[in-house]
PDB file of N, CA and C in Angstrom:
ATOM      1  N   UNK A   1     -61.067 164.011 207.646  1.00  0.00           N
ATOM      2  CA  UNK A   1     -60.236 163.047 208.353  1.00  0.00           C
ATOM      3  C   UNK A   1     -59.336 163.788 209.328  1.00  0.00           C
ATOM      4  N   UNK A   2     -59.374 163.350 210.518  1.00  0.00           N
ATOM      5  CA  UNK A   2     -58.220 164.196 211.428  1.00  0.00           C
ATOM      6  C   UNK A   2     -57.120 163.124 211.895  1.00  0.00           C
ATOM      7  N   UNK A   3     -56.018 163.931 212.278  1.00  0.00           N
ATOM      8  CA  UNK A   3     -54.811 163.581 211.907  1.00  0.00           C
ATOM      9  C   UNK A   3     -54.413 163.139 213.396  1.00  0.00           C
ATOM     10  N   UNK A   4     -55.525 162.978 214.611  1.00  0.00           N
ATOM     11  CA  UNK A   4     -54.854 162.636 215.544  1.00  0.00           C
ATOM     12  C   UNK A   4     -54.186 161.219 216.017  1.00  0.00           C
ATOM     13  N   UNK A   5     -53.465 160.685 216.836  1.00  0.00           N
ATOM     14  CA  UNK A   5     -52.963 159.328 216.927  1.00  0.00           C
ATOM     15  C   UNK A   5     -54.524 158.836 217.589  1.00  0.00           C
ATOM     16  N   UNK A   6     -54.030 157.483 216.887  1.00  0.00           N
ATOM     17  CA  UNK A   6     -55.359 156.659 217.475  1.00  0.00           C
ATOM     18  C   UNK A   6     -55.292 156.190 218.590  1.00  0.00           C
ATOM     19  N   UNK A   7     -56.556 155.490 219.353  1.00  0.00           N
ATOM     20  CA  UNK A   7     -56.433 154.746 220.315  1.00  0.00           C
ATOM     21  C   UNK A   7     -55.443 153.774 220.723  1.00  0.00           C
ATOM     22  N   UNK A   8     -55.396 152.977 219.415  1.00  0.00           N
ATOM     23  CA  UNK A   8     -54.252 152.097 219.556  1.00  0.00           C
ATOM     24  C   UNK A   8     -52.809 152.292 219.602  1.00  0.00           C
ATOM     25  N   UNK A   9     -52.513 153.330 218.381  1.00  0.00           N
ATOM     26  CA  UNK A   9     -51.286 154.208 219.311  1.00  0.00           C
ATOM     27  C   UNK A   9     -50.922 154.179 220.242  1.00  0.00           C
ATOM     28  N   UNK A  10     -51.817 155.208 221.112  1.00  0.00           N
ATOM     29  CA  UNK A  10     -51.950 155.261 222.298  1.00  0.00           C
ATOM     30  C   UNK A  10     -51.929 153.978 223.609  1.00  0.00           C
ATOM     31  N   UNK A  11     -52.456 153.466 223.277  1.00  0.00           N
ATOM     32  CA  UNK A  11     -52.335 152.201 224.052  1.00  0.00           C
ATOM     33  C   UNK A  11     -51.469 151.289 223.738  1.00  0.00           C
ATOM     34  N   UNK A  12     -50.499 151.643 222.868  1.00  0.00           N
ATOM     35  CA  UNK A  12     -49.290 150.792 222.520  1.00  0.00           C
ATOM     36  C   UNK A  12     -48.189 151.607 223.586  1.00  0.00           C
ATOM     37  N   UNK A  13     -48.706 152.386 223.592  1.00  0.00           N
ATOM     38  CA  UNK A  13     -47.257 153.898 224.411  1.00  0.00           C
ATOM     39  C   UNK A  13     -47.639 153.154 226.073  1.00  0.00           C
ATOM     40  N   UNK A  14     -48.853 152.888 226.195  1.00  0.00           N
ATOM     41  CA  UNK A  14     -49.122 152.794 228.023  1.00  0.00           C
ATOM     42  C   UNK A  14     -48.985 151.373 228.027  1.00  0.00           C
ATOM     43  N   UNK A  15     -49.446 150.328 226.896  1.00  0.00           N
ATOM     44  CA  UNK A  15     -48.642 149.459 227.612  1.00  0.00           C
ATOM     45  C   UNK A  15     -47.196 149.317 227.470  1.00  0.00           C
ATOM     46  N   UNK A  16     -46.606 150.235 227.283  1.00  0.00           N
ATOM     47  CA  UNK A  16     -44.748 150.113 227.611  1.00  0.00           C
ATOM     48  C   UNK A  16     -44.744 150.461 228.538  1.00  0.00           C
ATOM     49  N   UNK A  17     -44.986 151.531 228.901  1.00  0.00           N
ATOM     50  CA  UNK A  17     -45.232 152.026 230.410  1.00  0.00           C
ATOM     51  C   UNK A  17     -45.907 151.598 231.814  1.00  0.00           C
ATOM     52  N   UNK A  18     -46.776 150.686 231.414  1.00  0.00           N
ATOM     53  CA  UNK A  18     -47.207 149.972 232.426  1.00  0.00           C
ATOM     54  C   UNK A  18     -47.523 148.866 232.725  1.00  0.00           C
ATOM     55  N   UNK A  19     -47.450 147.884 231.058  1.00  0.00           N
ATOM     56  CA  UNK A  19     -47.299 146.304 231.185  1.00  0.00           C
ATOM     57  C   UNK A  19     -49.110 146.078 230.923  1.00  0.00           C
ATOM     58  N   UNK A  20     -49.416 144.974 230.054  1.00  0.00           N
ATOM     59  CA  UNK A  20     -50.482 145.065 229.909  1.00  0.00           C
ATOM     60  C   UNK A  20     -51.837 144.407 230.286  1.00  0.00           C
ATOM     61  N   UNK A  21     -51.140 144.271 231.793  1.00  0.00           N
ATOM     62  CA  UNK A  21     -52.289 143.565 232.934  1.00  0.00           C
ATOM     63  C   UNK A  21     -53.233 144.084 233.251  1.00  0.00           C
ATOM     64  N   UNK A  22     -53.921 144.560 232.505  1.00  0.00           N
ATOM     65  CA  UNK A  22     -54.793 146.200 232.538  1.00  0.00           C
ATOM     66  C   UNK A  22     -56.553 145.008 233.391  1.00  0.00           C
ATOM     67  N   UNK A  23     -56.115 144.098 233.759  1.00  0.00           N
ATOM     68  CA  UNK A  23     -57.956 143.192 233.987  1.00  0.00           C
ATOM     69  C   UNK A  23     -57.735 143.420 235.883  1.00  0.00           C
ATOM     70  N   UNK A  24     -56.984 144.429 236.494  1.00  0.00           N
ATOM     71  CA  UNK A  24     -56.654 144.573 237.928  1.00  0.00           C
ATOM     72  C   UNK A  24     -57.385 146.622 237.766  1.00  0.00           C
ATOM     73  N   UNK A  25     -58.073 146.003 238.563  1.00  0.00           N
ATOM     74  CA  UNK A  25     -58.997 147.875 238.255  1.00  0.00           C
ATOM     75  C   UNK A  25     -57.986 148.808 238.578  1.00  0.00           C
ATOM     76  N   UNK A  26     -57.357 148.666 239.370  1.00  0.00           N
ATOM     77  CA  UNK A  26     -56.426 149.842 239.916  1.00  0.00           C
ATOM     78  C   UNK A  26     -55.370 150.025 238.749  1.00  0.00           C
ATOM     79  N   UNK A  27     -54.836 148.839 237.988  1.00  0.00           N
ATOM     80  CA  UNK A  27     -53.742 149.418 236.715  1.00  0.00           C
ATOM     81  C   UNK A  27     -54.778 149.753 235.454  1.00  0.00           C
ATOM     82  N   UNK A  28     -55.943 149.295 235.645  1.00  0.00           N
ATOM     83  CA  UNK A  28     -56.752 149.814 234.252  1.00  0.00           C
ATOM     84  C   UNK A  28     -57.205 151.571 234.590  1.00  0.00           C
ATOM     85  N   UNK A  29     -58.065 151.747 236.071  1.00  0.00           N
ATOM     86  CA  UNK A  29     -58.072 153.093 236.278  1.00  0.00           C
ATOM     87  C   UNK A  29     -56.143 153.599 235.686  1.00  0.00           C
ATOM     88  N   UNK A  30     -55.277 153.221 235.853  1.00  0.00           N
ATOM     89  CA  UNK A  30     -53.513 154.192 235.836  1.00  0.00           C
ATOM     90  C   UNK A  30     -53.383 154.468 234.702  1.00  0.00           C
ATOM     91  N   UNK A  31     -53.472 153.408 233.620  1.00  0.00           N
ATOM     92  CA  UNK A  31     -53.260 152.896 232.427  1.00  0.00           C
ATOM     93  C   UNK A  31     -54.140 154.005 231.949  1.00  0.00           C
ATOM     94  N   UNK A  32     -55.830 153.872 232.163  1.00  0.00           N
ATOM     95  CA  UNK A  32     -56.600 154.977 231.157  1.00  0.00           C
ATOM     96  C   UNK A  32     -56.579 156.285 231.929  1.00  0.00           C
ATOM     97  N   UNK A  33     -56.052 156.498 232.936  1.00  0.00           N
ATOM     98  CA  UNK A  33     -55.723 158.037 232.961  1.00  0.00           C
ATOM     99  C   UNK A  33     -54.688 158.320 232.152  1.00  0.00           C
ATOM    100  N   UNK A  34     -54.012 157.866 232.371  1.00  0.00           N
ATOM    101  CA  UNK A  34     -52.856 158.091 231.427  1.00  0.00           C
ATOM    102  C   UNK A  34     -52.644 157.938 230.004  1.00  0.00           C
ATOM    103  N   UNK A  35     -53.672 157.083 229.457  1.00  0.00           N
ATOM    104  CA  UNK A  35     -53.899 157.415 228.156  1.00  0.00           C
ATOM    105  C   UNK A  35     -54.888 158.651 227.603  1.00  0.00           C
ATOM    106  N   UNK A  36     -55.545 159.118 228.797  1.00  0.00           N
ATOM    107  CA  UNK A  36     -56.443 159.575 228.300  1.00  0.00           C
ATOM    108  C   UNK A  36     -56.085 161.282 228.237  1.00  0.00           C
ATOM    109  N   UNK A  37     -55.026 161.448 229.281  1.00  0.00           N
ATOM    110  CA  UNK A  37     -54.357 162.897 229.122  1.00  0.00           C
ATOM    111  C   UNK A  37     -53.533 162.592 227.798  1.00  0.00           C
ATOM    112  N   UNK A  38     -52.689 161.242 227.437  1.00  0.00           N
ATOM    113  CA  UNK A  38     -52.318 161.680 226.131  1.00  0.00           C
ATOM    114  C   UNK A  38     -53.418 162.266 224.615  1.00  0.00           C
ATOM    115  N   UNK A  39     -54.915 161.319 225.150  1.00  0.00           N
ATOM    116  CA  UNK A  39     -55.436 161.709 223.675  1.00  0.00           C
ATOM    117  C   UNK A  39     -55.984 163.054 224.082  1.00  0.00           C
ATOM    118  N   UNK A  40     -56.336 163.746 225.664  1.00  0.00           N
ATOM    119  CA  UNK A  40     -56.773 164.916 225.371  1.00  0.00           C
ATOM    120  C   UNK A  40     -55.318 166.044 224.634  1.00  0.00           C
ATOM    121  N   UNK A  41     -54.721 165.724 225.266  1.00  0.00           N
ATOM    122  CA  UNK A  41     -53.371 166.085 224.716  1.00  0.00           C
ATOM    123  C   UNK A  41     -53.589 166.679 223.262  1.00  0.00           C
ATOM    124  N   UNK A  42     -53.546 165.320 222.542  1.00  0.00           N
ATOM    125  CA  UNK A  42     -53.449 165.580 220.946  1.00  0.00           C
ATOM    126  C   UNK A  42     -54.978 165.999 220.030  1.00  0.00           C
ATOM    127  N   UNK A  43     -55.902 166.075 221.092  1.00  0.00           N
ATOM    128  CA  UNK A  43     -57.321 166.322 220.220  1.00  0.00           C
ATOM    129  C   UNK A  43     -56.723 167.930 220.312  1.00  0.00           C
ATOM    130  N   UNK A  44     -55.993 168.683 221.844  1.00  0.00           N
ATOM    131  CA  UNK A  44     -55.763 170.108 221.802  1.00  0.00           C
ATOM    132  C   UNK A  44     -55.347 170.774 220.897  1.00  0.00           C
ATOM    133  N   UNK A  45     -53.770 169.752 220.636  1.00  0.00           N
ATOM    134  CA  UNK A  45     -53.133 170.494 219.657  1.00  0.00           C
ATOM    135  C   UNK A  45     -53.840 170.268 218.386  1.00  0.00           C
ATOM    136  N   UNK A  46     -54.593 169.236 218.094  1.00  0.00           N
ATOM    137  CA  UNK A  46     -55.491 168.939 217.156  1.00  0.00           C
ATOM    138  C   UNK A  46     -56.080 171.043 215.991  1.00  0.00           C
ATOM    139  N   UNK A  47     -57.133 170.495 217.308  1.00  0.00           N
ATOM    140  CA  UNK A  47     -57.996 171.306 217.469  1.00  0.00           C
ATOM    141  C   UNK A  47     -56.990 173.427 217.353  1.00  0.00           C
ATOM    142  N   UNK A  48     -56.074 173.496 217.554  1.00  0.00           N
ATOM    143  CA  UNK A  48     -55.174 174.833 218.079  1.00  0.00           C
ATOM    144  C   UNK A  48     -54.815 174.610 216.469  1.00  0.00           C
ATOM    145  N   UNK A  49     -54.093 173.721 215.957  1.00  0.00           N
ATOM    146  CA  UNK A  49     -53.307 173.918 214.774  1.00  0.00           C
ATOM    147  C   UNK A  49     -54.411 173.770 213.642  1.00  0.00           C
ATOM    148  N   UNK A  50     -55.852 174.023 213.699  1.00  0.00           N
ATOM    149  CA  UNK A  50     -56.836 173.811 212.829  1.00  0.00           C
ATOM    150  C   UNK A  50     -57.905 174.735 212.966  1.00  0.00           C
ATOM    151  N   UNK A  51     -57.491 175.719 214.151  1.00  0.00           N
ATOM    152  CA  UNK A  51     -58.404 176.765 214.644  1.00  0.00           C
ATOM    153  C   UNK A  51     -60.098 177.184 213.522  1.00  0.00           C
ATOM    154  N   UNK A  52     -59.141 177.375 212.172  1.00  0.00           N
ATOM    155  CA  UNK A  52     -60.481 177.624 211.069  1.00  0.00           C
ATOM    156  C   UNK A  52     -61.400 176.902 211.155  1.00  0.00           C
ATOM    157  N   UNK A  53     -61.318 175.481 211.482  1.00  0.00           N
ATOM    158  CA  UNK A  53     -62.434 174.427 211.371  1.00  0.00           C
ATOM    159  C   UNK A  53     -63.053 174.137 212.469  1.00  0.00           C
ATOM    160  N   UNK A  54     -64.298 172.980 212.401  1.00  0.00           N
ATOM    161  CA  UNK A  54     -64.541 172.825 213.933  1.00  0.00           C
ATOM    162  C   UNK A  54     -63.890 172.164 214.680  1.00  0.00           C
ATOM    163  N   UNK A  55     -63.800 172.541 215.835  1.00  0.00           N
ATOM    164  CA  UNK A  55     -62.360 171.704 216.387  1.00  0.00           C
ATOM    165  C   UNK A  55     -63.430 170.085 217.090  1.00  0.00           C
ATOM    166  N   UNK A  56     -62.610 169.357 217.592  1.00  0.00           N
ATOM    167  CA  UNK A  56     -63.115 167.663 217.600  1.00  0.00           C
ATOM    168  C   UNK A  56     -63.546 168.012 219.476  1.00  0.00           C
ATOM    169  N   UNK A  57     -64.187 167.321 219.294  1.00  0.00           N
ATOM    170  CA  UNK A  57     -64.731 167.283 221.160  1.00  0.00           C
ATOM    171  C   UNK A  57     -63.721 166.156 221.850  1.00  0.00           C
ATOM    172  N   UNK A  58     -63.211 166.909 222.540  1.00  0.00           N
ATOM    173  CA  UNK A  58     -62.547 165.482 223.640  1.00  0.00           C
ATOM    174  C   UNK A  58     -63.784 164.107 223.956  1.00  0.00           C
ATOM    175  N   UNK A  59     -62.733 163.255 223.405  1.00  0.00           N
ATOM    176  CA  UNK A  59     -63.807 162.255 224.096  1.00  0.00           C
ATOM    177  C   UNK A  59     -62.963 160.980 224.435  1.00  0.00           C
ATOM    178  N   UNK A  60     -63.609 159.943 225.476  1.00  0.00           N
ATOM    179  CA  UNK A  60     -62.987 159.168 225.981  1.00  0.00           C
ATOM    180  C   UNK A  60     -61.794 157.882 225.463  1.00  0.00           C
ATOM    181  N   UNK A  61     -60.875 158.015 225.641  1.00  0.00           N
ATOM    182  CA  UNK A  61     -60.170 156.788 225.240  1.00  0.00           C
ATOM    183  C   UNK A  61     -60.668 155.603 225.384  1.00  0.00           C
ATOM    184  N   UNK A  62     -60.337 154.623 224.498  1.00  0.00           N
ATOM    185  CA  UNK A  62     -60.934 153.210 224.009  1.00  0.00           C
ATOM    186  C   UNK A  62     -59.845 152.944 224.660  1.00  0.00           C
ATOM    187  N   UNK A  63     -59.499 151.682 225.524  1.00  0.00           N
ATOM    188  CA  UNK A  63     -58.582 150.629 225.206  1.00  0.00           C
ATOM    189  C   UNK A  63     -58.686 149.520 224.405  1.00  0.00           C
ATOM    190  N   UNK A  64     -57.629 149.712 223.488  1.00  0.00           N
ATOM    191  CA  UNK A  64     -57.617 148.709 223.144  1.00  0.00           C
ATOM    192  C   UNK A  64     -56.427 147.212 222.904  1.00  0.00           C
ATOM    193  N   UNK A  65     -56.377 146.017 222.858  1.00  0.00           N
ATOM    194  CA  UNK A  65     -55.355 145.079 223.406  1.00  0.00           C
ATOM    195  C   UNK A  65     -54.390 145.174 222.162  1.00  0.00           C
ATOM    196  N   UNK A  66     -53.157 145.149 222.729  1.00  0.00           N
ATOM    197  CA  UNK A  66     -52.088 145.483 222.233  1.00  0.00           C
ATOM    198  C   UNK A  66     -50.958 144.452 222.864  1.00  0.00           C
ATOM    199  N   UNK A  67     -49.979 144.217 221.512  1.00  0.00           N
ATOM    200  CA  UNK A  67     -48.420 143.946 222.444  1.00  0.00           C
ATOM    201  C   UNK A  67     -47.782 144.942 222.851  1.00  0.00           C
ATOM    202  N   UNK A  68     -46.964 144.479 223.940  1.00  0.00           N
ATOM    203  CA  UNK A  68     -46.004 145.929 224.406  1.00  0.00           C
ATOM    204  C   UNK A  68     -45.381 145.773 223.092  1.00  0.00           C
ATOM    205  N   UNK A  69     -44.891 147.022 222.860  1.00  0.00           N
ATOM    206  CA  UNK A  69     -43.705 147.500 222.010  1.00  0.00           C
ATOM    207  C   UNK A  69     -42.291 147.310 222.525  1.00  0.00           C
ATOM    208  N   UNK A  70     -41.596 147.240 222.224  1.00  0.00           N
ATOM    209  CA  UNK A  70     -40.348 147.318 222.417  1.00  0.00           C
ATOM    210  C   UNK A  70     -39.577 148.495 222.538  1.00  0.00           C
ATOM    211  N   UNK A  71     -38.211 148.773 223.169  1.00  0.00           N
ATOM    212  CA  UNK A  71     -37.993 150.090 223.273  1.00  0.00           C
ATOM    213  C   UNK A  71     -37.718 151.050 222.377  1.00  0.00           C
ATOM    214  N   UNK A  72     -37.419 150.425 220.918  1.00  0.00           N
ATOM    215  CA  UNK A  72     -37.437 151.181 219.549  1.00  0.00           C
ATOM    216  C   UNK A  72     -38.555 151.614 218.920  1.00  0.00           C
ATOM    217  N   UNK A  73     -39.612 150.205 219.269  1.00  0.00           N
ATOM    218  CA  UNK A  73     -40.692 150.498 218.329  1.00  0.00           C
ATOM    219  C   UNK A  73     -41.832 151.574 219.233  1.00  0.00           C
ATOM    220  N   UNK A  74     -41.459 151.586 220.391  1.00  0.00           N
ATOM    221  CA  UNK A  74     -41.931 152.744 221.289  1.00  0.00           C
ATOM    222  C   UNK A  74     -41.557 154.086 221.106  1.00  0.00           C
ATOM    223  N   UNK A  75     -40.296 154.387 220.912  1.00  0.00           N
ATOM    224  CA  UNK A  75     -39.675 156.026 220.737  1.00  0.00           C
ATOM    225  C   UNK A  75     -39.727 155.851 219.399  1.00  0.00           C
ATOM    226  N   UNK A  76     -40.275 155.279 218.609  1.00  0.00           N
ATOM    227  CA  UNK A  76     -40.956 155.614 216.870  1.00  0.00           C
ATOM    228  C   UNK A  76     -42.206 155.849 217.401  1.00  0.00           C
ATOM    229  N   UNK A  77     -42.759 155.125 218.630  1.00  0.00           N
ATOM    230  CA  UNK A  77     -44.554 155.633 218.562  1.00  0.00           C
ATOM    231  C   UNK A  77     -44.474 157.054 219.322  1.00  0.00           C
ATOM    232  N   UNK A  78     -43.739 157.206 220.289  1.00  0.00           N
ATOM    233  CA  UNK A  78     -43.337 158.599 220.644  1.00  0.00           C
ATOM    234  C   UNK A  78     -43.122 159.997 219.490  1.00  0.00           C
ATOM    235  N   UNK A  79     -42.370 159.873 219.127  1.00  0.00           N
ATOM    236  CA  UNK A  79     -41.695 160.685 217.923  1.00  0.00           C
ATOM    237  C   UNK A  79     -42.953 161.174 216.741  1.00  0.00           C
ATOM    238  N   UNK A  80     -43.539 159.955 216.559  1.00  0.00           N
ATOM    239  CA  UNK A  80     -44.955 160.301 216.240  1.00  0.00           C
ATOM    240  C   UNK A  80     -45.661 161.186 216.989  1.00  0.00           C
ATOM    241  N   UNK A  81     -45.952 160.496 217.904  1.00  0.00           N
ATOM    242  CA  UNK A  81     -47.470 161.761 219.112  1.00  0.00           C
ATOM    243  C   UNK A  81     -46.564 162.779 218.598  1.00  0.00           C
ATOM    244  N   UNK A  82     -45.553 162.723 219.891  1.00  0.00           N
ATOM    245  CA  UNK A  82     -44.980 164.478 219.487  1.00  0.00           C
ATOM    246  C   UNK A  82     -44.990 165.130 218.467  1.00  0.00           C
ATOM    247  N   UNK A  83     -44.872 164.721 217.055  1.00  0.00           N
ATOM    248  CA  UNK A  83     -44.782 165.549 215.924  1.00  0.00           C
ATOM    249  C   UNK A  83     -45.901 165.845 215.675  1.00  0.00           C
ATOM    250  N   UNK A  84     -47.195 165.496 216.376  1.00  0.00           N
ATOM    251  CA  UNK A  84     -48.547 165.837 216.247  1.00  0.00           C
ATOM    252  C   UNK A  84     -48.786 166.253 217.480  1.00  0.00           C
ATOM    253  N   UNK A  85     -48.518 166.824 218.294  1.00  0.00           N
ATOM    254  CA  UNK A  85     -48.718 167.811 219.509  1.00  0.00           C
ATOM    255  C   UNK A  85     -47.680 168.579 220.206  1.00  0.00           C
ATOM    256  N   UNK A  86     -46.337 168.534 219.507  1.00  0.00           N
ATOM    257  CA  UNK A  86     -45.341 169.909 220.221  1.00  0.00           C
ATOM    258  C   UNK A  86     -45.335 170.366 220.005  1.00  0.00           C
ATOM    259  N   UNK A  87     -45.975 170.979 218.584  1.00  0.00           N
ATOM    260  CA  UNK A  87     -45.921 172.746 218.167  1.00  0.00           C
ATOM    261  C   UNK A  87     -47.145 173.512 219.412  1.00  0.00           C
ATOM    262  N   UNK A  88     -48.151 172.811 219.789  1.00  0.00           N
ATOM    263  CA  UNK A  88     -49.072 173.645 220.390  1.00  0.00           C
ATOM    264  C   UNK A  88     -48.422 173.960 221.722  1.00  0.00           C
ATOM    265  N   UNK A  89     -49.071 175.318 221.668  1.00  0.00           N
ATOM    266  CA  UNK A  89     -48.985 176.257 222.730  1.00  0.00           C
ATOM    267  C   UNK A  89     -48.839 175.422 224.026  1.00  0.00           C
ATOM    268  N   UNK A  90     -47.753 175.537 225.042  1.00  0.00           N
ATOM    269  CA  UNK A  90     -47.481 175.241 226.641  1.00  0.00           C
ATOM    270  C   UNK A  90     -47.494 173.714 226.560  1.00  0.00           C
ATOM    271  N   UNK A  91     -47.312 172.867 225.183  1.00  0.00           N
ATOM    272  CA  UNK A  91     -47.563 171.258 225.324  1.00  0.00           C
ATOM    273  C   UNK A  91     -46.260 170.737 225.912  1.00  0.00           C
ATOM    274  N   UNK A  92     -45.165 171.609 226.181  1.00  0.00           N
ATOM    275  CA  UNK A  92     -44.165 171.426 227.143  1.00  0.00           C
ATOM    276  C   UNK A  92     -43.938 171.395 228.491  1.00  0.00           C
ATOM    277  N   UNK A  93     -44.901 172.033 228.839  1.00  0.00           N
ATOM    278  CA  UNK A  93     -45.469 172.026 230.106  1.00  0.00           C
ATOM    279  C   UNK A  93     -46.622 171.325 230.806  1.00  0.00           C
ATOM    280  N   UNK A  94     -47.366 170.548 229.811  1.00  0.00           N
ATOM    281  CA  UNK A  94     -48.476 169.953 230.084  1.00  0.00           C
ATOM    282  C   UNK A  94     -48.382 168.326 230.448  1.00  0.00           C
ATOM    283  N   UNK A  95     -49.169 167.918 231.209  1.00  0.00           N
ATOM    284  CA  UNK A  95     -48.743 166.774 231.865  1.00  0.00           C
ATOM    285  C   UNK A  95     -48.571 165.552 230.578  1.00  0.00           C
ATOM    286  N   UNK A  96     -48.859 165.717 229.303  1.00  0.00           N
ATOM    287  CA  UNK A  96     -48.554 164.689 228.313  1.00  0.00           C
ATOM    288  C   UNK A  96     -47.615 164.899 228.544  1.00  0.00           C
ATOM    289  N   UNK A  97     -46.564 166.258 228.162  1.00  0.00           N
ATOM    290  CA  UNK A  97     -45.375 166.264 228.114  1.00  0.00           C
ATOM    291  C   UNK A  97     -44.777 165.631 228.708  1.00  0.00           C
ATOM    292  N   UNK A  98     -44.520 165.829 230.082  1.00  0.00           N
ATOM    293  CA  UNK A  98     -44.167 165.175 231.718  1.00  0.00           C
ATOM    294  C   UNK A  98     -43.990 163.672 230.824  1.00  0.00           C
ATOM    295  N   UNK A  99     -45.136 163.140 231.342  1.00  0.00           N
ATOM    296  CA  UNK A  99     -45.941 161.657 231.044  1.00  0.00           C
ATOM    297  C   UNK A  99     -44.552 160.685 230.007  1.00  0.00           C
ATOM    298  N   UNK A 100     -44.354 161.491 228.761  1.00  0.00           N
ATOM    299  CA  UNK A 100     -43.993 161.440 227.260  1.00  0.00           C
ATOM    300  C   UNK A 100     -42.385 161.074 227.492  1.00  0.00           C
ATOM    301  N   UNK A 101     -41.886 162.215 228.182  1.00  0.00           N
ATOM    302  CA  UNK A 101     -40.401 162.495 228.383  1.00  0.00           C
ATOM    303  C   UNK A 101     -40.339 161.542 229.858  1.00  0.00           C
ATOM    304  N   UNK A 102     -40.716 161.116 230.502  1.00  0.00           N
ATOM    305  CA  UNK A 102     -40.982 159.554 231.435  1.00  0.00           C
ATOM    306  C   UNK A 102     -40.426 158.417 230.955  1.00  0.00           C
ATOM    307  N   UNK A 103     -41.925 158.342 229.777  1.00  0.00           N
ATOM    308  CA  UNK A 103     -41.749 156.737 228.780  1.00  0.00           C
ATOM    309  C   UNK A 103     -40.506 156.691 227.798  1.00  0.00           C
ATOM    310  N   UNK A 104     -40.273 158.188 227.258  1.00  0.00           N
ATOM    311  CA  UNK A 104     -38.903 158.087 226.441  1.00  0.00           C
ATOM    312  C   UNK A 104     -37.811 157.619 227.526  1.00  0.00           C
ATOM    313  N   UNK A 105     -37.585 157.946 228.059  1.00  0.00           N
ATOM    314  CA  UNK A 105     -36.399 158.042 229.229  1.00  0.00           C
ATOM    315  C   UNK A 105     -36.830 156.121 229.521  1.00  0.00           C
ATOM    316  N   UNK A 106     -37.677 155.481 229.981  1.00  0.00           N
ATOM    317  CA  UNK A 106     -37.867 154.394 230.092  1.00  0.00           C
ATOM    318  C   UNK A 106     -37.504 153.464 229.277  1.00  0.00           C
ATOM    319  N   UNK A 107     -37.482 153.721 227.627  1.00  0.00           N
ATOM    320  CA  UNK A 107     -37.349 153.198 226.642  1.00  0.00           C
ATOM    321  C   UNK A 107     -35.546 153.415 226.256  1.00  0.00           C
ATOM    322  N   UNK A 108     -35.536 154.370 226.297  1.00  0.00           N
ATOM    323  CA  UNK A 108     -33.465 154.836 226.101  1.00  0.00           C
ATOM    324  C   UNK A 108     -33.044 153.772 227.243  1.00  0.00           C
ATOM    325  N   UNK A 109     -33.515 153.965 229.076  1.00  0.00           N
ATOM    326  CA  UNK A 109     -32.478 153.113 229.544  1.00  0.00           C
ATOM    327  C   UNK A 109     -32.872 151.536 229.154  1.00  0.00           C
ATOM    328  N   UNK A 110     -33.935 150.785 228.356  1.00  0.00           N
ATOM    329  CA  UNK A 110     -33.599 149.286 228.354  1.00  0.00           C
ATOM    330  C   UNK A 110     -33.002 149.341 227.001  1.00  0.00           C
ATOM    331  N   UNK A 111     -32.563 150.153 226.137  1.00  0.00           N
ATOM    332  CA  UNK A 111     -31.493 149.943 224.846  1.00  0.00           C
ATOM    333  C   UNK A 111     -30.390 149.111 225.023  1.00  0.00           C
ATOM    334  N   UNK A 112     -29.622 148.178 224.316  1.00  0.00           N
ATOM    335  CA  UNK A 112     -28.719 147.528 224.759  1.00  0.00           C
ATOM    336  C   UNK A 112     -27.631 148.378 224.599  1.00  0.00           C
ATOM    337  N   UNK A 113     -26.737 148.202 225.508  1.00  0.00           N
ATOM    338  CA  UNK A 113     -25.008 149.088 225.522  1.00  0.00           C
ATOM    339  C   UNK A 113     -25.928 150.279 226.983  1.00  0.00           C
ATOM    340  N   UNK A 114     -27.094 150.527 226.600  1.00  0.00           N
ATOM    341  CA  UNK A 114     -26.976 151.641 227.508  1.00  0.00           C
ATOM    342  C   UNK A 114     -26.586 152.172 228.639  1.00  0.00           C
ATOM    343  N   UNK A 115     -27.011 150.938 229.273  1.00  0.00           N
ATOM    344  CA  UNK A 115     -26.530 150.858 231.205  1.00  0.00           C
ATOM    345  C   UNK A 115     -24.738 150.846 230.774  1.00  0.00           C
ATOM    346  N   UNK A 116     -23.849 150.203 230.229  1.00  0.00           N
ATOM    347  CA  UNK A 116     -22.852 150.345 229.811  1.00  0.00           C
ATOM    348  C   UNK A 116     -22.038 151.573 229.718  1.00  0.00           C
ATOM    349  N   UNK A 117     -23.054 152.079 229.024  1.00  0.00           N
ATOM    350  CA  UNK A 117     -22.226 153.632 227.944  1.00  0.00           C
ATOM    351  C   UNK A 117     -21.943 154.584 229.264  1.00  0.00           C
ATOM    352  N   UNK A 118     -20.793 155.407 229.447  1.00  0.00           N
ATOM    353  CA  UNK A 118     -20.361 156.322 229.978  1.00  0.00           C
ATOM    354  C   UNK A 118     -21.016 157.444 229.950  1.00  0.00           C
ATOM    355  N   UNK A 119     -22.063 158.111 231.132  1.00  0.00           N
ATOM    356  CA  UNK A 119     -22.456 159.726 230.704  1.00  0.00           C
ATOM    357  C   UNK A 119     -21.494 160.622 230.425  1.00  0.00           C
ATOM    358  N   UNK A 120     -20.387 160.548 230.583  1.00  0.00           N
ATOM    359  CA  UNK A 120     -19.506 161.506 229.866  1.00  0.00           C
ATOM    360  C   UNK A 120     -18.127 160.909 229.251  1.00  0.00           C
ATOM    361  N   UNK A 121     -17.500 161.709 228.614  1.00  0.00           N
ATOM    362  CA  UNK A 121     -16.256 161.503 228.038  1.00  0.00           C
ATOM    363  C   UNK A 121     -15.067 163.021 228.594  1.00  0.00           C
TER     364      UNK A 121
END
């Protein structure tokens, strides 16, 4: 059994990020690029933190239909991926990363109080 996030995961994270009108080719091409660097993403670190075994072949993301998440139940689906792909090597630098720290940042500013709260004291 491997431990990577599923499709649906995954497609719970892009439609926060991009709303889930995905039947317009141009947001379904955005939508599955962008899901699909997240699952190559996590088959890597998959595959790096399991080196002994055979590692899993990248293969294409499924979409599948989902509600958006909300901005909590999104940075819980976040917090997840990441804890299954930030230990690997340069995944800070890699365009999941980018992508990841985007949708978090998207999800913190619709929190309620946020637009409110003072960046400093």
């Amino acid at each position: 059994m491997t431990n990577i996030v599923s499709d649906k995961h995954i497609s719970a994270i892009v439609a926060f990020a991009h709303g889930t009108l995905w039947d317009s080719a141009d947001m379904l091409e955005k939508s599955g690029e962008l899901a699909q660097v997240l699952k190559d993403s996590a088959i890597e670190a998959h595959n790096e933190a399991n080196m002994d075994e055979p590692g899993l072949l990248l293969e294409g993301w499924q979409m599948v239909q989902v509600d958006v998440p909300s901005p909590v139940e999104v940075l819980k689906l976040i917090e997840t991926y990441e804890s299954q792909v930030c230990d690997s090597q340069g995944f800070h630098y890699h365009q999941a990363a980018y992508e990841i720290r985007s949708i978090r940042s998207m999800a913190i500013a619709q929190l309620d109080g946020y637009s409110a709260a003072p960046f400093s004291l």
